[in-house]
PDB file of N, CA and C in Angstrom:
ATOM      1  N   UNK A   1      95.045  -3.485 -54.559  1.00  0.00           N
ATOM      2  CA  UNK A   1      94.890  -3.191 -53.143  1.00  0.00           C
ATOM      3  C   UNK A   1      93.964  -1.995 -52.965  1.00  0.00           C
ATOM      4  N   UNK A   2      92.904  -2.023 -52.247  1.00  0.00           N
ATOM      5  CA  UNK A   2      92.142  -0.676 -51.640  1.00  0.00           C
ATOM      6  C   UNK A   2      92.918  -0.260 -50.698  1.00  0.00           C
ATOM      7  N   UNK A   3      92.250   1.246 -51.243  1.00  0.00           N
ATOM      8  CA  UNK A   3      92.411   2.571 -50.899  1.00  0.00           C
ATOM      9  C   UNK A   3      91.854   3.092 -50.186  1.00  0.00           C
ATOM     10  N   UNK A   4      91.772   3.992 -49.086  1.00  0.00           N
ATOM     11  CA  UNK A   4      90.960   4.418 -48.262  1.00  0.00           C
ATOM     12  C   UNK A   4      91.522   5.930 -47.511  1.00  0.00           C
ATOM     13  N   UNK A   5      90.606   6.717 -48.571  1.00  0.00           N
ATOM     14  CA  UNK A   5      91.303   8.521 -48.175  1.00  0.00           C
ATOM     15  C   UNK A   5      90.028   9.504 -47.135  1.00  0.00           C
ATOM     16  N   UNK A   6      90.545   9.244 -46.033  1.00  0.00           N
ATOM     17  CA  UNK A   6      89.165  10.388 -45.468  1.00  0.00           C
ATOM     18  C   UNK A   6      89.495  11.981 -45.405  1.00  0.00           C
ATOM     19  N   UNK A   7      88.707  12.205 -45.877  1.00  0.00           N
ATOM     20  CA  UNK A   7      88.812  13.805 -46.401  1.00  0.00           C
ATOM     21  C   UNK A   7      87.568  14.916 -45.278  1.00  0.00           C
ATOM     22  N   UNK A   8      87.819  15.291 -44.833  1.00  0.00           N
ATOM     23  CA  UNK A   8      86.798  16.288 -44.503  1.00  0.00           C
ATOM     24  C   UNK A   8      86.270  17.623 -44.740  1.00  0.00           C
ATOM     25  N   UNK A   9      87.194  18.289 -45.806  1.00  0.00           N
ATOM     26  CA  UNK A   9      87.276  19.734 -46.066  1.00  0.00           C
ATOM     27  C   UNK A   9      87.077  19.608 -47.637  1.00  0.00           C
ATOM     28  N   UNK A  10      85.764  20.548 -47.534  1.00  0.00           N
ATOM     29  CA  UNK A  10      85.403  20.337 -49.161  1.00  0.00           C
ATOM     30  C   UNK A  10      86.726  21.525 -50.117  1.00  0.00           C
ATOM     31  N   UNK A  11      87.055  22.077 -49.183  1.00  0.00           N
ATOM     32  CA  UNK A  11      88.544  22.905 -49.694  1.00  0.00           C
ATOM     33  C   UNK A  11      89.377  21.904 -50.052  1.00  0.00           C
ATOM     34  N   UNK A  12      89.485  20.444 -50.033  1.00  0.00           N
ATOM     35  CA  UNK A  12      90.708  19.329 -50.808  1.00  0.00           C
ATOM     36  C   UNK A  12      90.476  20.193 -51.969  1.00  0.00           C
ATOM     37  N   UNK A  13      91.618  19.746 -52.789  1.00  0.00           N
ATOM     38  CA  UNK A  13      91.908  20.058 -54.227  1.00  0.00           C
ATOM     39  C   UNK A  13      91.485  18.738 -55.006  1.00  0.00           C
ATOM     40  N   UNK A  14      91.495  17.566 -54.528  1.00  0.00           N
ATOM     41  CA  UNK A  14      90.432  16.646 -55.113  1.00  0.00           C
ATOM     42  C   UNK A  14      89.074  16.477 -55.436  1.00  0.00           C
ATOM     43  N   UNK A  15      88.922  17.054 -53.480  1.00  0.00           N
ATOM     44  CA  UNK A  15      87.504  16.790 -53.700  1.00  0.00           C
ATOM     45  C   UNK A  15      86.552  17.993 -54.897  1.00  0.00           C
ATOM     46  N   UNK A  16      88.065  19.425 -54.618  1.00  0.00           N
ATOM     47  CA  UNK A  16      87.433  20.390 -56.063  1.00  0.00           C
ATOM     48  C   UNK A  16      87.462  19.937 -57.397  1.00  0.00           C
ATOM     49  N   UNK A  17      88.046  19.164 -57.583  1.00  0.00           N
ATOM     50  CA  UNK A  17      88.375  18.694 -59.031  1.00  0.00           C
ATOM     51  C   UNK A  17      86.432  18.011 -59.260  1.00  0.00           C
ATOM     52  N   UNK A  18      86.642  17.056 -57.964  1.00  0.00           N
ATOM     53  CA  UNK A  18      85.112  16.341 -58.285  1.00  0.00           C
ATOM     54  C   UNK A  18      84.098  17.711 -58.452  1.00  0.00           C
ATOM     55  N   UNK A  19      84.346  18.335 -57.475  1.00  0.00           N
ATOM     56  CA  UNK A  19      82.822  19.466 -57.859  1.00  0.00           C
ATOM     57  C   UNK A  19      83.066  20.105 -59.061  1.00  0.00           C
ATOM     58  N   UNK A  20      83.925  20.075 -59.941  1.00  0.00           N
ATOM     59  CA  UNK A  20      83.942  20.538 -61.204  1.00  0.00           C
ATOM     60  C   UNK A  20      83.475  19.904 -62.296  1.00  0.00           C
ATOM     61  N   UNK A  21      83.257  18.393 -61.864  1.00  0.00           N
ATOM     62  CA  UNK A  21      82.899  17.467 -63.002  1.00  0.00           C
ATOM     63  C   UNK A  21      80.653  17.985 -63.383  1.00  0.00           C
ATOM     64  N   UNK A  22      80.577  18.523 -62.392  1.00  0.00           N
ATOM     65  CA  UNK A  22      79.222  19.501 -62.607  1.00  0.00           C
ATOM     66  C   UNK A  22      78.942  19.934 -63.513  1.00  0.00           C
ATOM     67  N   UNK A  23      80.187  20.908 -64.155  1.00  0.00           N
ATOM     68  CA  UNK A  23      80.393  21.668 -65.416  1.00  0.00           C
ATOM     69  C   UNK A  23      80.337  20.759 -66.496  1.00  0.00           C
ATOM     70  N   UNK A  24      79.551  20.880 -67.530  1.00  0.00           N
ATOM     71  CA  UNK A  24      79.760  20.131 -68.848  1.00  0.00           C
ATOM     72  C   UNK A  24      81.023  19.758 -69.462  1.00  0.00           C
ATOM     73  N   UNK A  25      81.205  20.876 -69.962  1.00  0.00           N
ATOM     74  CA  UNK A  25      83.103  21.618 -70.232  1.00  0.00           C
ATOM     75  C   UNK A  25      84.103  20.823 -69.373  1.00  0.00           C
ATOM     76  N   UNK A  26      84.272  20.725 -68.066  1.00  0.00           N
ATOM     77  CA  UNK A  26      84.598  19.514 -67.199  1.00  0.00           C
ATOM     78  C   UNK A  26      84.639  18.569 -67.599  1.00  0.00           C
ATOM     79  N   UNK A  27      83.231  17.886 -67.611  1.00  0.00           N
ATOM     80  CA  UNK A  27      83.099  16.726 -67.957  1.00  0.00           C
ATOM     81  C   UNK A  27      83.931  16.432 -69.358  1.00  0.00           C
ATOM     82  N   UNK A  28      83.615  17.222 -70.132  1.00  0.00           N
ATOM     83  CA  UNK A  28      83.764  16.434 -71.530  1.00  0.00           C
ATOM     84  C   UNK A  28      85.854  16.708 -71.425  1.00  0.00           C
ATOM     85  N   UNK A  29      86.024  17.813 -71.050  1.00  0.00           N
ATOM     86  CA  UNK A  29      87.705  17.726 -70.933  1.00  0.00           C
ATOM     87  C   UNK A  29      88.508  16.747 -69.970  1.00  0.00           C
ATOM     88  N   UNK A  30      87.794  16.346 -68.989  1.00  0.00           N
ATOM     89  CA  UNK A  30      88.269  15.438 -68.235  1.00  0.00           C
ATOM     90  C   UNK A  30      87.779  13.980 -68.820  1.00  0.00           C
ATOM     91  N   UNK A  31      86.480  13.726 -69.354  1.00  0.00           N
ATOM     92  CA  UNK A  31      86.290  11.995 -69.637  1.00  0.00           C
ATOM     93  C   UNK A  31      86.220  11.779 -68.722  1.00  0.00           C
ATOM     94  N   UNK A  32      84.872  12.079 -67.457  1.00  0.00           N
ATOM     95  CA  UNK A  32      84.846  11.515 -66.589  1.00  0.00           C
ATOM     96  C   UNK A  32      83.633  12.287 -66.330  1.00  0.00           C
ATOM     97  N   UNK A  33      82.618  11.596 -65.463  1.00  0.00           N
ATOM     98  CA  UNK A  33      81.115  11.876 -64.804  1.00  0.00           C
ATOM     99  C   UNK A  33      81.097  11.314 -63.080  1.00  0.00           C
ATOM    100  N   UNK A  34      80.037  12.091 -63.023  1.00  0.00           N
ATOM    101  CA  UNK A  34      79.522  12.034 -61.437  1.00  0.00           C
ATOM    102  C   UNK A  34      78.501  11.267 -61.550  1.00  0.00           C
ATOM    103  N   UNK A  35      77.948   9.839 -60.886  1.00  0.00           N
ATOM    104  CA  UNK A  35      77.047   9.027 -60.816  1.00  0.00           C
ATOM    105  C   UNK A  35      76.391   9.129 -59.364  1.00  0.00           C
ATOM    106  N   UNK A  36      75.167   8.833 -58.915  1.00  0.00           N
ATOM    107  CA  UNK A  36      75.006   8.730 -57.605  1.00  0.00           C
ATOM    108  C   UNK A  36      73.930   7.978 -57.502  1.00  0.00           C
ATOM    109  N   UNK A  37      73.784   7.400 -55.987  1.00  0.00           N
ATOM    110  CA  UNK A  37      73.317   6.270 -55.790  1.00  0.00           C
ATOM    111  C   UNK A  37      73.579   5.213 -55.491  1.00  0.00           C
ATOM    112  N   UNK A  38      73.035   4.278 -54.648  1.00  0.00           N
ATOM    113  CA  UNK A  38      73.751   2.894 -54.232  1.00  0.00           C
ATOM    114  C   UNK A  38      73.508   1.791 -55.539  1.00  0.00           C
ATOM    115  N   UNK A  39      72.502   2.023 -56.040  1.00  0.00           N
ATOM    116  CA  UNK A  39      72.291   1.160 -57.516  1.00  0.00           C
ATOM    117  C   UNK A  39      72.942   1.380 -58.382  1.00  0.00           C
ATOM    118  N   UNK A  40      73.355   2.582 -58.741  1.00  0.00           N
ATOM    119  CA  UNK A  40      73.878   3.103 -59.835  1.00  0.00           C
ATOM    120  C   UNK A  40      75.697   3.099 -60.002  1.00  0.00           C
ATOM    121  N   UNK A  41      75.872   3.103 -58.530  1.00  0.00           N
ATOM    122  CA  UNK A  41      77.467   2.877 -58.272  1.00  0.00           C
ATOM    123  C   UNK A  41      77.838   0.965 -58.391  1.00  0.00           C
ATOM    124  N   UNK A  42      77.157   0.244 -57.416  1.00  0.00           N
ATOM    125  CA  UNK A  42      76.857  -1.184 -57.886  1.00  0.00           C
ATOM    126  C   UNK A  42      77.004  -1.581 -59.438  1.00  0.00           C
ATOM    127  N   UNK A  43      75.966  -1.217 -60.010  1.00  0.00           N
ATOM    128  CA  UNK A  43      76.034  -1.414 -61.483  1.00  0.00           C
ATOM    129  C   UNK A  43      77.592  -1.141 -62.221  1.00  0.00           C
ATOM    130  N   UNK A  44      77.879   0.139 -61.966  1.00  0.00           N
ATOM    131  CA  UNK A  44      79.115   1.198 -62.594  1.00  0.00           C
ATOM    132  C   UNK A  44      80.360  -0.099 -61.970  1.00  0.00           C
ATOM    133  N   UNK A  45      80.287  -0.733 -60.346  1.00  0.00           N
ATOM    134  CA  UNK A  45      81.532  -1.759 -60.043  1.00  0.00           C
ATOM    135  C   UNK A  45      81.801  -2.683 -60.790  1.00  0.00           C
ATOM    136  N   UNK A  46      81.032  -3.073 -61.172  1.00  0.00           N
ATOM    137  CA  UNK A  46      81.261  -4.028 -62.292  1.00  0.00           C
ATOM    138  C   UNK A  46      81.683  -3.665 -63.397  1.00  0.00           C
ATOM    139  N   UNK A  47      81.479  -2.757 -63.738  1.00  0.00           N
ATOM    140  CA  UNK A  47      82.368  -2.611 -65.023  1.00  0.00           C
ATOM    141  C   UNK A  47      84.184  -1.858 -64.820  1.00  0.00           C
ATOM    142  N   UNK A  48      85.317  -1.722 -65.670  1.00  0.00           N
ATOM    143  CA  UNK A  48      85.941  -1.099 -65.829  1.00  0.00           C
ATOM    144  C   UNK A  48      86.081   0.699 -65.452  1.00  0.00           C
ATOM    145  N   UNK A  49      84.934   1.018 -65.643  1.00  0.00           N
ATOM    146  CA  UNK A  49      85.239   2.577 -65.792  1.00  0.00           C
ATOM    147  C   UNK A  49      84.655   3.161 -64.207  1.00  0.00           C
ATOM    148  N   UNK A  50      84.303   2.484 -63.522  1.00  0.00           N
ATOM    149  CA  UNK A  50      84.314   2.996 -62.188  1.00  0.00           C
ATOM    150  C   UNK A  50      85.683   3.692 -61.769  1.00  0.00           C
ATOM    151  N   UNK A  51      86.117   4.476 -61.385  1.00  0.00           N
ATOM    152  CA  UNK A  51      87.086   5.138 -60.945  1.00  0.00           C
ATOM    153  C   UNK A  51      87.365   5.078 -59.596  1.00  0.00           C
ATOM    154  N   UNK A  52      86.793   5.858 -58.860  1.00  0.00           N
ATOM    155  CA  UNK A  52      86.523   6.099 -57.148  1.00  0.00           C
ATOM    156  C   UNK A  52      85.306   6.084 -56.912  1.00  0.00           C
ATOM    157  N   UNK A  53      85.163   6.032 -55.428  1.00  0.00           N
ATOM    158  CA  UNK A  53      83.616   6.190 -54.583  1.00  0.00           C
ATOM    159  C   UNK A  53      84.238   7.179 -53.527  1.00  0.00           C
ATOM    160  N   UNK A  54      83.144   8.105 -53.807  1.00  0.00           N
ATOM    161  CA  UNK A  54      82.656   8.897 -52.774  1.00  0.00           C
ATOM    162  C   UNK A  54      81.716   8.511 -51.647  1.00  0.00           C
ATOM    163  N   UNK A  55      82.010   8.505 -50.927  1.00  0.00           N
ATOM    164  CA  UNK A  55      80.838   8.558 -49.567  1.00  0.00           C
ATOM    165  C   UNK A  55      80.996   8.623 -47.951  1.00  0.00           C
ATOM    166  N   UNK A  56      79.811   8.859 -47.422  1.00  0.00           N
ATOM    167  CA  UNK A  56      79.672   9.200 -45.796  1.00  0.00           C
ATOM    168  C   UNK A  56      79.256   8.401 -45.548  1.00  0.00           C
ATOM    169  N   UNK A  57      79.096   6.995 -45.548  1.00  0.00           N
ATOM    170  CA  UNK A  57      78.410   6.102 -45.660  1.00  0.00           C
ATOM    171  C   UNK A  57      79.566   5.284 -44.680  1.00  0.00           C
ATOM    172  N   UNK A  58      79.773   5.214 -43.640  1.00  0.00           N
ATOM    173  CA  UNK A  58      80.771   4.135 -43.327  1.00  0.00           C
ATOM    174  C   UNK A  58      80.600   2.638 -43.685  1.00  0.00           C
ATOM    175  N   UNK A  59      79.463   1.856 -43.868  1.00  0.00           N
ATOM    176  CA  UNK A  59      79.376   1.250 -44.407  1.00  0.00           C
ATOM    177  C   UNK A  59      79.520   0.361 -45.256  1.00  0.00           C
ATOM    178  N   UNK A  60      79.297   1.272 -46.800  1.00  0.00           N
ATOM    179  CA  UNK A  60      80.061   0.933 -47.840  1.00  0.00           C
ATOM    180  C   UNK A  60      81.507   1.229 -48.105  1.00  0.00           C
ATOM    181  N   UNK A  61      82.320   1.603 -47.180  1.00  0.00           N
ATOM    182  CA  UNK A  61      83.654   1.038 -47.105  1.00  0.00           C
ATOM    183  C   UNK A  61      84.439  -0.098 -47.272  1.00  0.00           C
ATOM    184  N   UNK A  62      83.875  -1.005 -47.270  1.00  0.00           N
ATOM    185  CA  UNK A  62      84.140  -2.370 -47.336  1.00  0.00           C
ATOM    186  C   UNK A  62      83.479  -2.699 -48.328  1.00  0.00           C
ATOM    187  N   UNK A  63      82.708  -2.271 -48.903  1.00  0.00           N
ATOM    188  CA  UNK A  63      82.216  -2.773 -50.501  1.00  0.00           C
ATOM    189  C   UNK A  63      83.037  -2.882 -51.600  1.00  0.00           C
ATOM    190  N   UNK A  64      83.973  -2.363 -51.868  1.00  0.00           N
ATOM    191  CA  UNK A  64      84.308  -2.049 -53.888  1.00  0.00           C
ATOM    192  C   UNK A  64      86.193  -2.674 -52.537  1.00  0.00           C
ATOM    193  N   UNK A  65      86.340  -3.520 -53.824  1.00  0.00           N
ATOM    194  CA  UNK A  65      87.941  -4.515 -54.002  1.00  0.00           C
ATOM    195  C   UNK A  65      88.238  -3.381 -55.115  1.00  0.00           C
ATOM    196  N   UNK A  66      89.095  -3.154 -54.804  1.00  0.00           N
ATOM    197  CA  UNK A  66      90.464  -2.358 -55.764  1.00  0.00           C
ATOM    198  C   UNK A  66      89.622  -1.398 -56.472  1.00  0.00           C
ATOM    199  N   UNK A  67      89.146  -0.448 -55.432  1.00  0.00           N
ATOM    200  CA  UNK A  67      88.199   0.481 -55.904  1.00  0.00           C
ATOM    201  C   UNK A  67      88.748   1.424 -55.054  1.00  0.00           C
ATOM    202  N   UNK A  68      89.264   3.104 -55.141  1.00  0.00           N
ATOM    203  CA  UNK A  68      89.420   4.088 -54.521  1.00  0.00           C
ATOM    204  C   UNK A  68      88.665   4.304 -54.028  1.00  0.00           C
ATOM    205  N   UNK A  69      87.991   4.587 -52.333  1.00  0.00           N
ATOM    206  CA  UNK A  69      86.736   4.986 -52.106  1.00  0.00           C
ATOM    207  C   UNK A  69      87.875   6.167 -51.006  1.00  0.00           C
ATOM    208  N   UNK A  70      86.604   7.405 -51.409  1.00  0.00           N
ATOM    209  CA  UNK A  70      87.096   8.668 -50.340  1.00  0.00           C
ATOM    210  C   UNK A  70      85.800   8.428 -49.473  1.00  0.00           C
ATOM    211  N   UNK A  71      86.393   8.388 -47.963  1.00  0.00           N
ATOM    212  CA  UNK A  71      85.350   8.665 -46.606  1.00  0.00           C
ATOM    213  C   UNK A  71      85.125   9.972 -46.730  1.00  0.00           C
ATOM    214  N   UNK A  72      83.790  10.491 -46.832  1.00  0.00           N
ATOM    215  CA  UNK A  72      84.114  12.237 -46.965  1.00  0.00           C
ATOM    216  C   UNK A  72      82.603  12.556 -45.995  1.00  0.00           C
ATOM    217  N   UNK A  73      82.265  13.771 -45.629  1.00  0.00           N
ATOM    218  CA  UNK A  73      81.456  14.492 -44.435  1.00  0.00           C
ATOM    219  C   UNK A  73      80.176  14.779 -45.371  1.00  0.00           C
ATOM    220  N   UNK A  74      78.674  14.344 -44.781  1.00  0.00           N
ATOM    221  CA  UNK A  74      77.685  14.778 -45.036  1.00  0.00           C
ATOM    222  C   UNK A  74      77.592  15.816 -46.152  1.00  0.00           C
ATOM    223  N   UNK A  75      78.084  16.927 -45.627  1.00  0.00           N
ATOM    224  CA  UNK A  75      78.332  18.472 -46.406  1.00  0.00           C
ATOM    225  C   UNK A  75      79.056  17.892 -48.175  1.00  0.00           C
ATOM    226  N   UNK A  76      79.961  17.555 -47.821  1.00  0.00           N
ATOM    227  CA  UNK A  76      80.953  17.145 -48.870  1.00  0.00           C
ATOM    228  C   UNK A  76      79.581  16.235 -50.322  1.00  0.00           C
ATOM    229  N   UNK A  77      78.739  15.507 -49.561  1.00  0.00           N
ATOM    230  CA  UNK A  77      78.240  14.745 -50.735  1.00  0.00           C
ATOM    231  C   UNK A  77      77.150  15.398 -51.197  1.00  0.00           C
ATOM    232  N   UNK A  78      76.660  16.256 -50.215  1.00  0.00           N
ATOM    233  CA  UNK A  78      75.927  16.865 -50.492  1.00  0.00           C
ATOM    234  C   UNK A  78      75.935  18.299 -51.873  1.00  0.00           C
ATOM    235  N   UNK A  79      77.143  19.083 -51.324  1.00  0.00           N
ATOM    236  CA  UNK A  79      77.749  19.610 -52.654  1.00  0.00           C
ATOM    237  C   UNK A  79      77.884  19.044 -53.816  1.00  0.00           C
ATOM    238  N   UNK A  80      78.148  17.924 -53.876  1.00  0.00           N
ATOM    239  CA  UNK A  80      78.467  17.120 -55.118  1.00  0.00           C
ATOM    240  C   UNK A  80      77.371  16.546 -55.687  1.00  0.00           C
ATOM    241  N   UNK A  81      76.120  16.201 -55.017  1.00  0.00           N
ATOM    242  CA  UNK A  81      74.950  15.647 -55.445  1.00  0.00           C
ATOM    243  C   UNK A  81      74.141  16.821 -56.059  1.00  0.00           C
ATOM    244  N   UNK A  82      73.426  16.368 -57.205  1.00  0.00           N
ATOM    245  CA  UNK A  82      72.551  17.331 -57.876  1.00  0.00           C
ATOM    246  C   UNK A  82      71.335  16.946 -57.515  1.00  0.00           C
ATOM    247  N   UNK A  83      70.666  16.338 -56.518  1.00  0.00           N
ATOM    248  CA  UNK A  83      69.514  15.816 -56.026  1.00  0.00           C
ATOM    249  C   UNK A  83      69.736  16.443 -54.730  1.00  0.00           C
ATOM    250  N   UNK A  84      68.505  16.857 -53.806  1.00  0.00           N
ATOM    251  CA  UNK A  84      67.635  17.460 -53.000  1.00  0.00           C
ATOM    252  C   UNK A  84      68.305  17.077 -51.815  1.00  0.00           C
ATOM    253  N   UNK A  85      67.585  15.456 -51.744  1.00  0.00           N
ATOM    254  CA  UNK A  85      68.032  14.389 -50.859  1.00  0.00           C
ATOM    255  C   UNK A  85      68.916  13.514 -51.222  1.00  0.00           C
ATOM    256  N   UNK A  86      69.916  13.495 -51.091  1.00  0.00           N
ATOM    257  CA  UNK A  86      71.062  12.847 -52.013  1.00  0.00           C
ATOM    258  C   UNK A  86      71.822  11.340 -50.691  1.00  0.00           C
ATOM    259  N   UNK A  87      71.665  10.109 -51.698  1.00  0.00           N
ATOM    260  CA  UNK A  87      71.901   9.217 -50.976  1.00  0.00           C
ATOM    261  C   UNK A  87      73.738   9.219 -50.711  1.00  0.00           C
ATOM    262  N   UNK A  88      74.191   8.420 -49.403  1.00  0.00           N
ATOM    263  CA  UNK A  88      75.365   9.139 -49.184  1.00  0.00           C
ATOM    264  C   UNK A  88      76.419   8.576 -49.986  1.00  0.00           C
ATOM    265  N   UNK A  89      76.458   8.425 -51.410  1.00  0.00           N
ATOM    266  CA  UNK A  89      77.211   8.040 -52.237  1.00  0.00           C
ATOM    267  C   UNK A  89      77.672   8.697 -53.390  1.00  0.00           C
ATOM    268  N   UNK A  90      78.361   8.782 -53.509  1.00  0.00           N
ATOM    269  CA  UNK A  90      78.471   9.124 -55.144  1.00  0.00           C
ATOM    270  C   UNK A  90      79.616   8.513 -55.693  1.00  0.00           C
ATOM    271  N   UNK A  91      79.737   8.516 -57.407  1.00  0.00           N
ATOM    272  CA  UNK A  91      81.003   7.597 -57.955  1.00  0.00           C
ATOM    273  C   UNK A  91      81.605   8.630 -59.295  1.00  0.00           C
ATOM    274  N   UNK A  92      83.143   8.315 -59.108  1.00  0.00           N
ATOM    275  CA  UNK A  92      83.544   9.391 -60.293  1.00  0.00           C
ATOM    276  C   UNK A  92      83.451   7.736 -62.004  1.00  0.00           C
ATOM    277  N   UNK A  93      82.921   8.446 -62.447  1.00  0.00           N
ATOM    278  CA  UNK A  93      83.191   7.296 -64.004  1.00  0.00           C
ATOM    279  C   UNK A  93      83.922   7.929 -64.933  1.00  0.00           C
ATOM    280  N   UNK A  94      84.592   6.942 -66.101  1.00  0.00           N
ATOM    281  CA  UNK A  94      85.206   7.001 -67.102  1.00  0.00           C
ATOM    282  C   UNK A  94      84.229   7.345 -67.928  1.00  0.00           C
ATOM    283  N   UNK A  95      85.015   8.111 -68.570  1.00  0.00           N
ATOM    284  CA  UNK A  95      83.751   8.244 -70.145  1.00  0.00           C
ATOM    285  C   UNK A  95      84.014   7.184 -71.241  1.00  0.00           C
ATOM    286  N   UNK A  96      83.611   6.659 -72.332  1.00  0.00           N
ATOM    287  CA  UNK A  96      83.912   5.378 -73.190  1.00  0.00           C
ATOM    288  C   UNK A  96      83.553   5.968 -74.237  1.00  0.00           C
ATOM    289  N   UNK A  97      84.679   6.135 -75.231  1.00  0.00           N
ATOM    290  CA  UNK A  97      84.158   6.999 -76.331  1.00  0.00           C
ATOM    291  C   UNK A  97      83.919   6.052 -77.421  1.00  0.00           C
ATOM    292  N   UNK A  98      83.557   5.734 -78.329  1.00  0.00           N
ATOM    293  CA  UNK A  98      82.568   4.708 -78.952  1.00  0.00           C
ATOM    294  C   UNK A  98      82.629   5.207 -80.635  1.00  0.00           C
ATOM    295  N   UNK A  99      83.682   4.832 -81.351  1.00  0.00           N
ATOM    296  CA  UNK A  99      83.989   5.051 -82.853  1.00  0.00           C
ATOM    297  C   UNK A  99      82.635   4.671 -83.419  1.00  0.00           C
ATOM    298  N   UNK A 100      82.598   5.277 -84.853  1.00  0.00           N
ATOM    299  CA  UNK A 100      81.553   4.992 -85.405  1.00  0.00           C
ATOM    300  C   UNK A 100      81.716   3.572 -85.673  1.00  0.00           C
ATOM    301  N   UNK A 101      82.528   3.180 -86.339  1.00  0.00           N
ATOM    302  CA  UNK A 101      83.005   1.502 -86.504  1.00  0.00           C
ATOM    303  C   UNK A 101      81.996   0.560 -85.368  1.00  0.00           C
ATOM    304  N   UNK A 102      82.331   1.361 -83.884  1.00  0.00           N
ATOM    305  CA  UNK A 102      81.968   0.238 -83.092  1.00  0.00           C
ATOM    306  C   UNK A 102      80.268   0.204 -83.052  1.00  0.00           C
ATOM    307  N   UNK A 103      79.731   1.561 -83.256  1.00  0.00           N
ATOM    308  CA  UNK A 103      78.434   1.526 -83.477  1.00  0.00           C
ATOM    309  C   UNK A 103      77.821   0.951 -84.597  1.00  0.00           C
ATOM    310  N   UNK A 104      78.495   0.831 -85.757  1.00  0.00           N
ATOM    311  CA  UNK A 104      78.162   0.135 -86.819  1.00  0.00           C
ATOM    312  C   UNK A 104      77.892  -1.002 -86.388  1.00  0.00           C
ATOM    313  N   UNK A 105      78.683  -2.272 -85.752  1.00  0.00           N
ATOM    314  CA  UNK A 105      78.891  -3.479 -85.364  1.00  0.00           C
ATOM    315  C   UNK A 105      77.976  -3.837 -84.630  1.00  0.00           C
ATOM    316  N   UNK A 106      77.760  -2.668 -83.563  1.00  0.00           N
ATOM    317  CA  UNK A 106      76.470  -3.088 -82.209  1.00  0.00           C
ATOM    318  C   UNK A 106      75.333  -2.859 -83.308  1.00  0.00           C
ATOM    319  N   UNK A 107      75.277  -2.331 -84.194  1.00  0.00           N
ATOM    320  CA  UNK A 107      73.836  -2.252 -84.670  1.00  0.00           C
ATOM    321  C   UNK A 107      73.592  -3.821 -85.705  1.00  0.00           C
ATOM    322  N   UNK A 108      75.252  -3.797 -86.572  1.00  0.00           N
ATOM    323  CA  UNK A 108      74.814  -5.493 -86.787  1.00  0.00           C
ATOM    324  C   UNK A 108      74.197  -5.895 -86.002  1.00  0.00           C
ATOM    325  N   UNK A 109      74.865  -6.732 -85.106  1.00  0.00           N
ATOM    326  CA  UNK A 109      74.130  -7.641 -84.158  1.00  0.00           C
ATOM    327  C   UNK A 109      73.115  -7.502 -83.420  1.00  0.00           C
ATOM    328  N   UNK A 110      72.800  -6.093 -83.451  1.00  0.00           N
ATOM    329  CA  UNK A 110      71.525  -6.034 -83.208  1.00  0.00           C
ATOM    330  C   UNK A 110      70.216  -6.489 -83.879  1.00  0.00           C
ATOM    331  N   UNK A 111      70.517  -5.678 -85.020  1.00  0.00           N
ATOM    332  CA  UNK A 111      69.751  -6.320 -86.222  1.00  0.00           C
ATOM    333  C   UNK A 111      69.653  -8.312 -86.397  1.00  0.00           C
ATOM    334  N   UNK A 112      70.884  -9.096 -86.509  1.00  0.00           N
ATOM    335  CA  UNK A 112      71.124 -10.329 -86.594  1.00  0.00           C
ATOM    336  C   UNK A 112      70.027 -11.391 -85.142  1.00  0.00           C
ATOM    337  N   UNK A 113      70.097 -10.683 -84.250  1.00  0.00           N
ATOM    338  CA  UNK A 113      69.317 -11.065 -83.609  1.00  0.00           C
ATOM    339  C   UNK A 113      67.866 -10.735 -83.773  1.00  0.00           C
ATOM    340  N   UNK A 114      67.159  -9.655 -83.883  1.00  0.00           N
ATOM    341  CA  UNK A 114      66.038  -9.207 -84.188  1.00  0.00           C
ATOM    342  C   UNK A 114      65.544 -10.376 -85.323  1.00  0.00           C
ATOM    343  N   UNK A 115      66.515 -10.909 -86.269  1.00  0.00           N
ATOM    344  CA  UNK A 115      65.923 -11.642 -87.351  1.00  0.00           C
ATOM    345  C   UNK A 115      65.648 -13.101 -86.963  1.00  0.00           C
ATOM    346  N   UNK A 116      66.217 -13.890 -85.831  1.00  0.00           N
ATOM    347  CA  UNK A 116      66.497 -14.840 -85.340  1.00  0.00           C
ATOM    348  C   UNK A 116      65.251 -15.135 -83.945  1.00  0.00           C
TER     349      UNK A 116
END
């Protein structure tokens, strides 16, 4: 079932958690990134590790099925965007941590095809 949280005060304690994912250190202790963009969030729905959507976008409210999306204020995406002009989206992602094992395997088949 979707979710639908409108937030207006970049003082939430959520929406601080997101402006922390900025920090490297963040990132890597939480396993989780800031994506932005209407292409780049699209792409990220399809997979598993989409988390939530951010945006001012009334719009794309109705986009993402069983996707957390926060309604949040101009200001709000703007803080969170590391771009100038920042489109009114942004998405929190999973990080996918990737054993050497599994890199071994993708490089088989990488190779197996290259020969084919």
């Amino acid at each position: 079932m979707k979710q639908i949280i409108k937030i207006s005060s970049p003082n939430n304690e959520t929406m601080k958690s997101f402006f922390n994912l900025r920090d490297k250190k963040t990132r890597n202790k939480e396993q989780k990134f800031l994506i932005e963009g209407y292409h780049l969030i699209e792409e990220a729905s399809k997979t598993n590790y989409l988390e939530c959507v951010i945006t001012s976008d009334e719009k794309m409210i109705g986009q993402f099925q069983d996707i957390l999306v926060y309604y949040v204020t101009d200001a709000i995406i703007k803080r969170l965007s590391s771009t100038k002009n920042p489109q009114p989206i942004v998405g929190v992602v999973n990080m996918h941590n990737y054993s050497i094992n599994d890199l071994k395997r993708s490089e088989e088949r990488f190779s197996r095809n290259a020969e084919t």
